[in-house]
Protein backbone atom coordinates (compact mmCIF):
# COMPACT_ATOMS: atom_id res chain seq x y z
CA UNK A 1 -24.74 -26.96 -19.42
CA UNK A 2 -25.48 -23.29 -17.69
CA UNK A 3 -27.52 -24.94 -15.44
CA UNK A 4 -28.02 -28.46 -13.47
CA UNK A 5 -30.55 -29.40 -11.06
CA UNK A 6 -29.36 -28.87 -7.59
CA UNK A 7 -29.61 -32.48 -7.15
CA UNK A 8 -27.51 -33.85 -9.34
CA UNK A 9 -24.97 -30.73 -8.50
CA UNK A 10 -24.96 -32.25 -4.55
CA UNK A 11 -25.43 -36.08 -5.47
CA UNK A 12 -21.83 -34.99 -7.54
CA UNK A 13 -20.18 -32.69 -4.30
CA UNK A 14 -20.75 -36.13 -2.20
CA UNK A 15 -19.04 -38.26 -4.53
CA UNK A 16 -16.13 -36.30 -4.72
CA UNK A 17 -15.75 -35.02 -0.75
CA UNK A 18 -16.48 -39.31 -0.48
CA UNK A 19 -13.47 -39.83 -2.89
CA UNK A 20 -11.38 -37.57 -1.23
CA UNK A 21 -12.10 -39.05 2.16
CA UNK A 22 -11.03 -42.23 1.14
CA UNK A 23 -8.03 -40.53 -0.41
CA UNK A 24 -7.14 -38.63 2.45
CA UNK A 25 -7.93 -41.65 5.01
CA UNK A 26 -11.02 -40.19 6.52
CA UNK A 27 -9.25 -37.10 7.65
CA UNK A 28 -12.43 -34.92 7.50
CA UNK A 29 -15.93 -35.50 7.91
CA UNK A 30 -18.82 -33.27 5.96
CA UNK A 31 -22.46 -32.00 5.95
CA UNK A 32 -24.24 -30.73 3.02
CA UNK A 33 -27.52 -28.87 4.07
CA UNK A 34 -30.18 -27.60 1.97
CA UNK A 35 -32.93 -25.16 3.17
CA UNK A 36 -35.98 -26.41 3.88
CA UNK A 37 -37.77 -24.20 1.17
CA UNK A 38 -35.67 -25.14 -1.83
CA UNK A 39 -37.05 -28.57 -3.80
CA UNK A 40 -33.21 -30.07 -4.95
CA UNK A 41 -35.21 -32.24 -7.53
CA UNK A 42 -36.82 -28.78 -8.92
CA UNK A 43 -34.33 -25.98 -8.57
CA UNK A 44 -31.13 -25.63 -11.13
CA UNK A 45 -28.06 -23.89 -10.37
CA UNK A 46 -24.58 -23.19 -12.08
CA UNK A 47 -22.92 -27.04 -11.89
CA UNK A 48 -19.77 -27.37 -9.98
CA UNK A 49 -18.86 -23.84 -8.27
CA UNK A 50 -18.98 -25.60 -4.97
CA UNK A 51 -16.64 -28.36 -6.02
CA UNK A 52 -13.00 -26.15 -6.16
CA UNK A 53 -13.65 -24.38 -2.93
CA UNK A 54 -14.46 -27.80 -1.61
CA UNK A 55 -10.82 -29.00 -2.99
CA UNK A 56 -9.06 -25.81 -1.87
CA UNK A 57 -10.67 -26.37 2.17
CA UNK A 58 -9.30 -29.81 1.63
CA UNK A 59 -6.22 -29.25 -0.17
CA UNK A 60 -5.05 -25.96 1.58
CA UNK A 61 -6.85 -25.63 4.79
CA UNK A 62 -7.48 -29.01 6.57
CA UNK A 63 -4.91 -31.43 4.61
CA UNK A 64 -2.01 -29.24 5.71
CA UNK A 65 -2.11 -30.08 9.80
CA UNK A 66 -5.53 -30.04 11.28
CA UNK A 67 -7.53 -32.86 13.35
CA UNK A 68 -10.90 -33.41 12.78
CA UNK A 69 -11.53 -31.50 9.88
CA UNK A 70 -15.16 -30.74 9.04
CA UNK A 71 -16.27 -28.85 5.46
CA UNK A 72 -20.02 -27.52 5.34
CA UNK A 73 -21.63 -26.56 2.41
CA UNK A 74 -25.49 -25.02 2.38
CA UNK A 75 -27.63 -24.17 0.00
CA UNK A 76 -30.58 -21.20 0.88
CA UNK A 77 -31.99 -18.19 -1.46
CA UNK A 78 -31.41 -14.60 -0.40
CA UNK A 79 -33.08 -11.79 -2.15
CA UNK A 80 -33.71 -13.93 -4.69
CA UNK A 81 -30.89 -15.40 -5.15
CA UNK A 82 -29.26 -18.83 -4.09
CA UNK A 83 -27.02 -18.54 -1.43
CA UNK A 84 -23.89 -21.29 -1.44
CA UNK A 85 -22.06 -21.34 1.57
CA UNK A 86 -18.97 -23.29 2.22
CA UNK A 87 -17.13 -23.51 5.25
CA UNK A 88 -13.91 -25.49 6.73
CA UNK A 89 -12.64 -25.18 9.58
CA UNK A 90 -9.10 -25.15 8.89
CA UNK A 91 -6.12 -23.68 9.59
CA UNK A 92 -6.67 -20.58 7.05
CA UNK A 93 -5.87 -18.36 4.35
CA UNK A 94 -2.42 -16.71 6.34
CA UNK A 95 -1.33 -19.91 7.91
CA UNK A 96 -1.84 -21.99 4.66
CA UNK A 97 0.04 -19.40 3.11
CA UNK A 98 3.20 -20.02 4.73
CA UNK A 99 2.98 -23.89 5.04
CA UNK A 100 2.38 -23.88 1.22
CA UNK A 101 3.99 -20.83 -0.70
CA UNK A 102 2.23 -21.15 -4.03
CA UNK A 103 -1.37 -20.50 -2.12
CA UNK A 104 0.22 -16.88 -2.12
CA UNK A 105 -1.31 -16.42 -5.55
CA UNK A 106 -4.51 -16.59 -5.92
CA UNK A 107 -5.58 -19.96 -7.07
CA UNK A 108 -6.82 -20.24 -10.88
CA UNK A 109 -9.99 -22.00 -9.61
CA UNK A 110 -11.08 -18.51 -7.70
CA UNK A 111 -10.20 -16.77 -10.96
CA UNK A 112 -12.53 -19.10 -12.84
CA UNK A 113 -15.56 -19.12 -10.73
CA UNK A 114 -15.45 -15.41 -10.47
CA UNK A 115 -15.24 -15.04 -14.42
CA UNK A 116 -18.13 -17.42 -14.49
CA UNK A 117 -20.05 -15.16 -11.93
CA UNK A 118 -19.12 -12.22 -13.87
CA UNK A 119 -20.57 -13.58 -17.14
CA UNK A 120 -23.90 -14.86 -14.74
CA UNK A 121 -23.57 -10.91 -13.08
CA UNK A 122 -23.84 -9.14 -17.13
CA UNK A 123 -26.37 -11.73 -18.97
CA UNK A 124 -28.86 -12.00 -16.60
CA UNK A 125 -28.02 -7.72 -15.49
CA UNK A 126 -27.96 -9.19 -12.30
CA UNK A 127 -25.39 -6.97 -10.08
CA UNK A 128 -26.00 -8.88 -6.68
CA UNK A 129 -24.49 -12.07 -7.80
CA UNK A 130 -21.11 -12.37 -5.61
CA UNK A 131 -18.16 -14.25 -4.41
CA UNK A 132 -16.65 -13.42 -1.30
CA UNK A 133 -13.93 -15.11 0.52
CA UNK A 134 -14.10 -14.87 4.64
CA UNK A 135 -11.11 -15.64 6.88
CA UNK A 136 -12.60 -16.97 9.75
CA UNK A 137 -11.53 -16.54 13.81
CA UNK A 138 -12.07 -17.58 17.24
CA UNK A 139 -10.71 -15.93 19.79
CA UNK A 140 -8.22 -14.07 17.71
CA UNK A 141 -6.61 -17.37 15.77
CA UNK A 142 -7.54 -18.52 12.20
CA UNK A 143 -10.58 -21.19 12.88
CA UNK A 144 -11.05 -21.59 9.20
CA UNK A 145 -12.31 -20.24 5.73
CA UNK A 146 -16.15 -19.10 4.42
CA UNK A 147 -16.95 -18.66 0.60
CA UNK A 148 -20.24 -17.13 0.24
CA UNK A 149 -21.53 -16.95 -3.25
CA UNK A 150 -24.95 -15.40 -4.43
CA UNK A 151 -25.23 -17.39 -7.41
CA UNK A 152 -28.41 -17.37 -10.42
CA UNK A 153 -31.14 -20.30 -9.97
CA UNK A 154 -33.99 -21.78 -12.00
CA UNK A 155 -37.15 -23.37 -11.15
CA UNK A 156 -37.35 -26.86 -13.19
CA UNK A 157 -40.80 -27.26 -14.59
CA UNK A 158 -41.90 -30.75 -15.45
């Protein structure tokens, strides 16, 4: 399906991040947030394009050395668009880099959700739809990793 209603997309994002906490001992906690003015039961969006940056904060950023990992993900429309943000707090892009060579490449998950943004971006003409990757910092050292997409949505009428 193009599209599946938010809820289902985030009722599917907690199984998994609750799988892969019981996989990875517990060894981070998240939060999924929703804005107050979206209706999960009555908005669709593009099904699992939070999902692999979920698995690459796990896999890449907070799996390789980091205590008390935390992943965020929220959901909030922008210009008309729905915002997905998801943020770790690992030990970043650079770092992860070196502790695991292959995450030199770019990972074929990114390649696939931008395709799929790209095909969103030229059938619905809709230039503002985005992905951007942010290497995050505090105080000068790598605090972590934010993917912002702009992503398509649907209002579910029943």
């Amino acid at each position: 399906e193009e599209f599946v209603p938010l809820e289902k997309e985030i009722e599917t994002l907690k199984l998994y991040m609750d799988v892969q906490q019981l996989r990875f001992d517990n060894g981070f906690s998240y939060d999924i947030d929703v804005d107050k003015s979206i209706d999960p039961e009555n908005v669709s969006v593009p099904p699992m394009l939070a999902q692999p940056c979920v698995e690459n904060a796990i896999e890449h950023g907070l799996l390789p050395g980091k205590d008390e990992g935390r992943i965020g993900v929220r959901y909030s429309l922008m210009d008309g668009l729905m915002m997905l943000e998801v943020t770790d707090n690992g030990i970043g892009r650079e770092m992860a880099a070196e502790k695991i060579p292959i995450m030199k490449k770019e990972s074929i998950s990114t390649r696939l959700t931008e395709k799929r943004l790209e095909h969103f971006r030229k059938v619905l003409k809709e230039k503002q739809i985005s992905y951007e990757i942010i290497d995050l910092f505090e105080k000068g050292v790598a605090s972590g990793t934010k993917v912002v997409m702009l992503l398509p949505w649907k209002r579910i009428y029943s």
